[in-house]
N, C-alpha and C. Protein backbone atom coordinates (compact mmCIF):
# COMPACT_ATOMS: atom_id res chain seq x y z
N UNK A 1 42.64 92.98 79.70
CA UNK A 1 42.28 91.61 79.60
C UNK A 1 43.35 90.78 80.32
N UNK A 2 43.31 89.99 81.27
CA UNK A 2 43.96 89.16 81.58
C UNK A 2 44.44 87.97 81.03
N UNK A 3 45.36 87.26 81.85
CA UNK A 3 46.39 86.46 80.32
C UNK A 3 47.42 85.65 81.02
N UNK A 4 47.61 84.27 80.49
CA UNK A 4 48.18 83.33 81.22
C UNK A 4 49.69 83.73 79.62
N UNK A 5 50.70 83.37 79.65
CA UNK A 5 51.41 83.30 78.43
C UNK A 5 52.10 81.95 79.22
N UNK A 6 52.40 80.81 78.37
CA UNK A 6 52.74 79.25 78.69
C UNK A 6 53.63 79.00 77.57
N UNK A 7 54.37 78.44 77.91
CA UNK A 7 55.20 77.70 76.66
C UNK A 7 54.61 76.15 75.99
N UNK A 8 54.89 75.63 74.89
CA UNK A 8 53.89 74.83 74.61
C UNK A 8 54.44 73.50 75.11
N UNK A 9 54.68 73.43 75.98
CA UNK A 9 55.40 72.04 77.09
C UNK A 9 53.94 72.60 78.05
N UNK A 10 53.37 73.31 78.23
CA UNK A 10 52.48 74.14 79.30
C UNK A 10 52.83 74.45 80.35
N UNK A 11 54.02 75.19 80.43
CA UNK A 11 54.56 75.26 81.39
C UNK A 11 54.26 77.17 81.63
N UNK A 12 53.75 77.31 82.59
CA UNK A 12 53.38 78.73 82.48
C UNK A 12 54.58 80.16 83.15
N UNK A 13 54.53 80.83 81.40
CA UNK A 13 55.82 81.32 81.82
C UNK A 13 55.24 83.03 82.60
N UNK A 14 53.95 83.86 82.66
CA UNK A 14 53.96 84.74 83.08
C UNK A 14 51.95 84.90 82.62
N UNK A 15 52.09 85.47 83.82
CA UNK A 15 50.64 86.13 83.92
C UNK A 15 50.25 87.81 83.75
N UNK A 16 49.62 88.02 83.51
CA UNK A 16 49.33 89.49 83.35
C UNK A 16 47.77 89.73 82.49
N UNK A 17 48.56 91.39 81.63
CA UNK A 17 47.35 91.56 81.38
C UNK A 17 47.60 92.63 80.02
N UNK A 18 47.04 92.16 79.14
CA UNK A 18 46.88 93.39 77.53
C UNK A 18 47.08 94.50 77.83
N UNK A 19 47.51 95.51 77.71
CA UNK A 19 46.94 96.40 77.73
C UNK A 19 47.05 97.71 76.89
N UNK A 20 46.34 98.53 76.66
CA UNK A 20 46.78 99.53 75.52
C UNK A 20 47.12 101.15 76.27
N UNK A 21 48.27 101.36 75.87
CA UNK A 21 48.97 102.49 76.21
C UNK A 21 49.12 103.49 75.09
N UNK A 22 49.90 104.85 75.90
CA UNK A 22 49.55 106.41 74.54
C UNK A 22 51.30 106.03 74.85
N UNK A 23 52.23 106.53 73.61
CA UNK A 23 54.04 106.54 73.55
C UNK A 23 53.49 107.71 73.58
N UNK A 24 55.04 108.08 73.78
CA UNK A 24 55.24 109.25 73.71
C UNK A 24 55.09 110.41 72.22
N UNK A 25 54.60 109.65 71.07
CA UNK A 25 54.36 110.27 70.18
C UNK A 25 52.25 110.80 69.93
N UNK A 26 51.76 110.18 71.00
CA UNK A 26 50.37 110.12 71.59
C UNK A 26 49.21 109.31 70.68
N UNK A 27 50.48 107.81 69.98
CA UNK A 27 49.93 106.52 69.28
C UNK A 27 49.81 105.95 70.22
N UNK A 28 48.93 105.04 69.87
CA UNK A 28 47.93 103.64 70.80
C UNK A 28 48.86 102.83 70.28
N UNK A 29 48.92 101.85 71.49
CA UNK A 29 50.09 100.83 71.81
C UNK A 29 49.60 99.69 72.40
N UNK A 30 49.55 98.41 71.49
CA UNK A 30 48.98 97.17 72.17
C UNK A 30 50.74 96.69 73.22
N UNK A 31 50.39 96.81 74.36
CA UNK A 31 51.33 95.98 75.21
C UNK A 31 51.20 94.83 76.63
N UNK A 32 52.14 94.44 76.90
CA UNK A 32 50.89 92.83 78.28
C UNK A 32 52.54 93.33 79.29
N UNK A 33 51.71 93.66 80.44
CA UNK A 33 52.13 93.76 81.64
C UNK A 33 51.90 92.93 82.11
N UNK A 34 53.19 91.98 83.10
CA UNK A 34 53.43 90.92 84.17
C UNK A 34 52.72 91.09 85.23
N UNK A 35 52.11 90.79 86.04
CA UNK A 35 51.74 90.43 87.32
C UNK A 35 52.73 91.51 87.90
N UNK A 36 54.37 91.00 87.76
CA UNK A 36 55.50 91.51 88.77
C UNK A 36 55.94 92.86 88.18
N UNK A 37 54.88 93.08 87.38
CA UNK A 37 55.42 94.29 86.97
C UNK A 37 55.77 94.88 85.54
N UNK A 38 56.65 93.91 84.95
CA UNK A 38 57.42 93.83 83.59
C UNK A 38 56.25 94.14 82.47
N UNK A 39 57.10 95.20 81.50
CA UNK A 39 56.05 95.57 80.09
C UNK A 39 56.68 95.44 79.30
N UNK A 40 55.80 94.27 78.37
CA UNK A 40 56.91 94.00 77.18
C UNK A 40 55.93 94.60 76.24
N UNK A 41 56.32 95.53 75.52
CA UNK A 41 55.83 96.51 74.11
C UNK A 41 55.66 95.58 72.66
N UNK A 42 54.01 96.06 72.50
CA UNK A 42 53.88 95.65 70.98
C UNK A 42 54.00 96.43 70.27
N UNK A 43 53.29 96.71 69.09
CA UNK A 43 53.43 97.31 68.08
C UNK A 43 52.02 98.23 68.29
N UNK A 44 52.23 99.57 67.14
CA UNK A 44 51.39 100.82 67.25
C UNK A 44 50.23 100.16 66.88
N UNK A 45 48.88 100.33 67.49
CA UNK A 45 47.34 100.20 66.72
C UNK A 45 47.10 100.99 65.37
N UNK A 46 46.67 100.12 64.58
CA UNK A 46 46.48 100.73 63.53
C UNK A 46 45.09 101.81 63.54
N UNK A 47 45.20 102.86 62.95
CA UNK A 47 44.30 104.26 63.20
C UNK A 47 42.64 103.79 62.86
N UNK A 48 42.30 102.76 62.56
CA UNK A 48 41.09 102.14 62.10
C UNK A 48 40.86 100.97 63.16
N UNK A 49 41.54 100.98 64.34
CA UNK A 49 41.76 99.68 65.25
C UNK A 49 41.97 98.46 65.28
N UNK A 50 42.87 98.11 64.17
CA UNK A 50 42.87 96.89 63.71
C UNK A 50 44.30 96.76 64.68
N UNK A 51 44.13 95.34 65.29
CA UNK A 51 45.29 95.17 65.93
C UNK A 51 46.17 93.81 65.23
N UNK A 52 46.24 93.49 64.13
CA UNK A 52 46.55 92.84 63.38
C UNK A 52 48.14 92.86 63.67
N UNK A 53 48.54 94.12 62.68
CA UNK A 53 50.04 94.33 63.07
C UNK A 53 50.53 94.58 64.15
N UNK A 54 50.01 95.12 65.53
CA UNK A 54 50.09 95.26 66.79
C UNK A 54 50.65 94.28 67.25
N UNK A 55 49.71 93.31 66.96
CA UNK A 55 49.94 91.89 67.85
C UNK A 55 51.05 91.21 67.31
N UNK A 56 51.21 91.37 66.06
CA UNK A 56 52.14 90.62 65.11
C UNK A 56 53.95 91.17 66.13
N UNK A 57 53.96 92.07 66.36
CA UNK A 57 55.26 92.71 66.91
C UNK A 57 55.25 92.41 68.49
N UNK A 58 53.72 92.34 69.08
CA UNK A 58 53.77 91.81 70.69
C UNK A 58 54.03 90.36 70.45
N UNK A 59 53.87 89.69 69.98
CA UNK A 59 54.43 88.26 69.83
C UNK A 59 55.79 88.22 69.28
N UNK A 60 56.16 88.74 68.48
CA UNK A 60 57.61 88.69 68.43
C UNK A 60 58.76 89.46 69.66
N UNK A 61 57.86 90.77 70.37
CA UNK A 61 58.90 90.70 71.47
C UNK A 61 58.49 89.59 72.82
N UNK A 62 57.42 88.61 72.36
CA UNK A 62 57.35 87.73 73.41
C UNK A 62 58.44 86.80 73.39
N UNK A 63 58.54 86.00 72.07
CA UNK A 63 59.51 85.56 71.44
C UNK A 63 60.88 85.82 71.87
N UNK A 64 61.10 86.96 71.75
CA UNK A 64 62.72 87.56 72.34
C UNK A 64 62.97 87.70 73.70
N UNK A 65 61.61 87.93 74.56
CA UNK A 65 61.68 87.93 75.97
C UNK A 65 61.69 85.99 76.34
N UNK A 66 61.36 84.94 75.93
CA UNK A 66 61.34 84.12 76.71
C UNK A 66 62.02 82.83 75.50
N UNK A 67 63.22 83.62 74.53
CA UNK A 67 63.14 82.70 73.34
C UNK A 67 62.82 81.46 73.07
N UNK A 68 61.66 81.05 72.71
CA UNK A 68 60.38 80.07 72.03
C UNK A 68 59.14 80.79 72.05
N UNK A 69 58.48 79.90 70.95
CA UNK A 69 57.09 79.96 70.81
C UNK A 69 55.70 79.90 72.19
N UNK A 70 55.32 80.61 72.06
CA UNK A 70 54.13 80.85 73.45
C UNK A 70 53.04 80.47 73.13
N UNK A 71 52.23 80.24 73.90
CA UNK A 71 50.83 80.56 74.01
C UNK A 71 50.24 81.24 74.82
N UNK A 72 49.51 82.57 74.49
CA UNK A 72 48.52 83.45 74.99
C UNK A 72 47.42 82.79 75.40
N UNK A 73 46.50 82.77 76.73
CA UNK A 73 45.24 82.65 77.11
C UNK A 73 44.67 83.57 77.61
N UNK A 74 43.59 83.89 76.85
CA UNK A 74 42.99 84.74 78.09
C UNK A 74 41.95 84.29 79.05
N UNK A 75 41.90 84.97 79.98
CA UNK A 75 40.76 84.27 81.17
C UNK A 75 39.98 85.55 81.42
N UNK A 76 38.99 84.83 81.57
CA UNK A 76 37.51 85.52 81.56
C UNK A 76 37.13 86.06 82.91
């Protein structure tokens, strides 16, 4: 899924895209790759696909990658 991430001034801090990856333990991994490249890691999918807690940990390493609050968009 593609994805604008903006700070809430709207100032747009990176583009990319969701995406779900296998770690090396062969768990599903919600994470959003940059345009330029960069993968910032969420948290494991839960085994019933709930990405609840997933997302809860990809927003907090968004948080640490650009320290403030974001906003996610996605585009269609």
């Amino acid at each position: 899924m593609r994805c604008t991430i903006s700070s809430h001034a709207g100032q747009v801090l990176a583009n990319g895209h969701l995406i779900i990856e296998k770690d090396e333990n062969d768990e599903q991994r919600l994470s959003f790759r940059t345009n330029g490249g960069k993968l910032i890691q969420g948290g494991i999918i839960d085994p019933d696909g709930d990405l609840t807690s997933a997302s809860q940990v990809l927003f907090r390493a968004f948080f640490e990658t650009w320290k403030s609050s974001i906003t996610l968009t996605a585009i269609a």
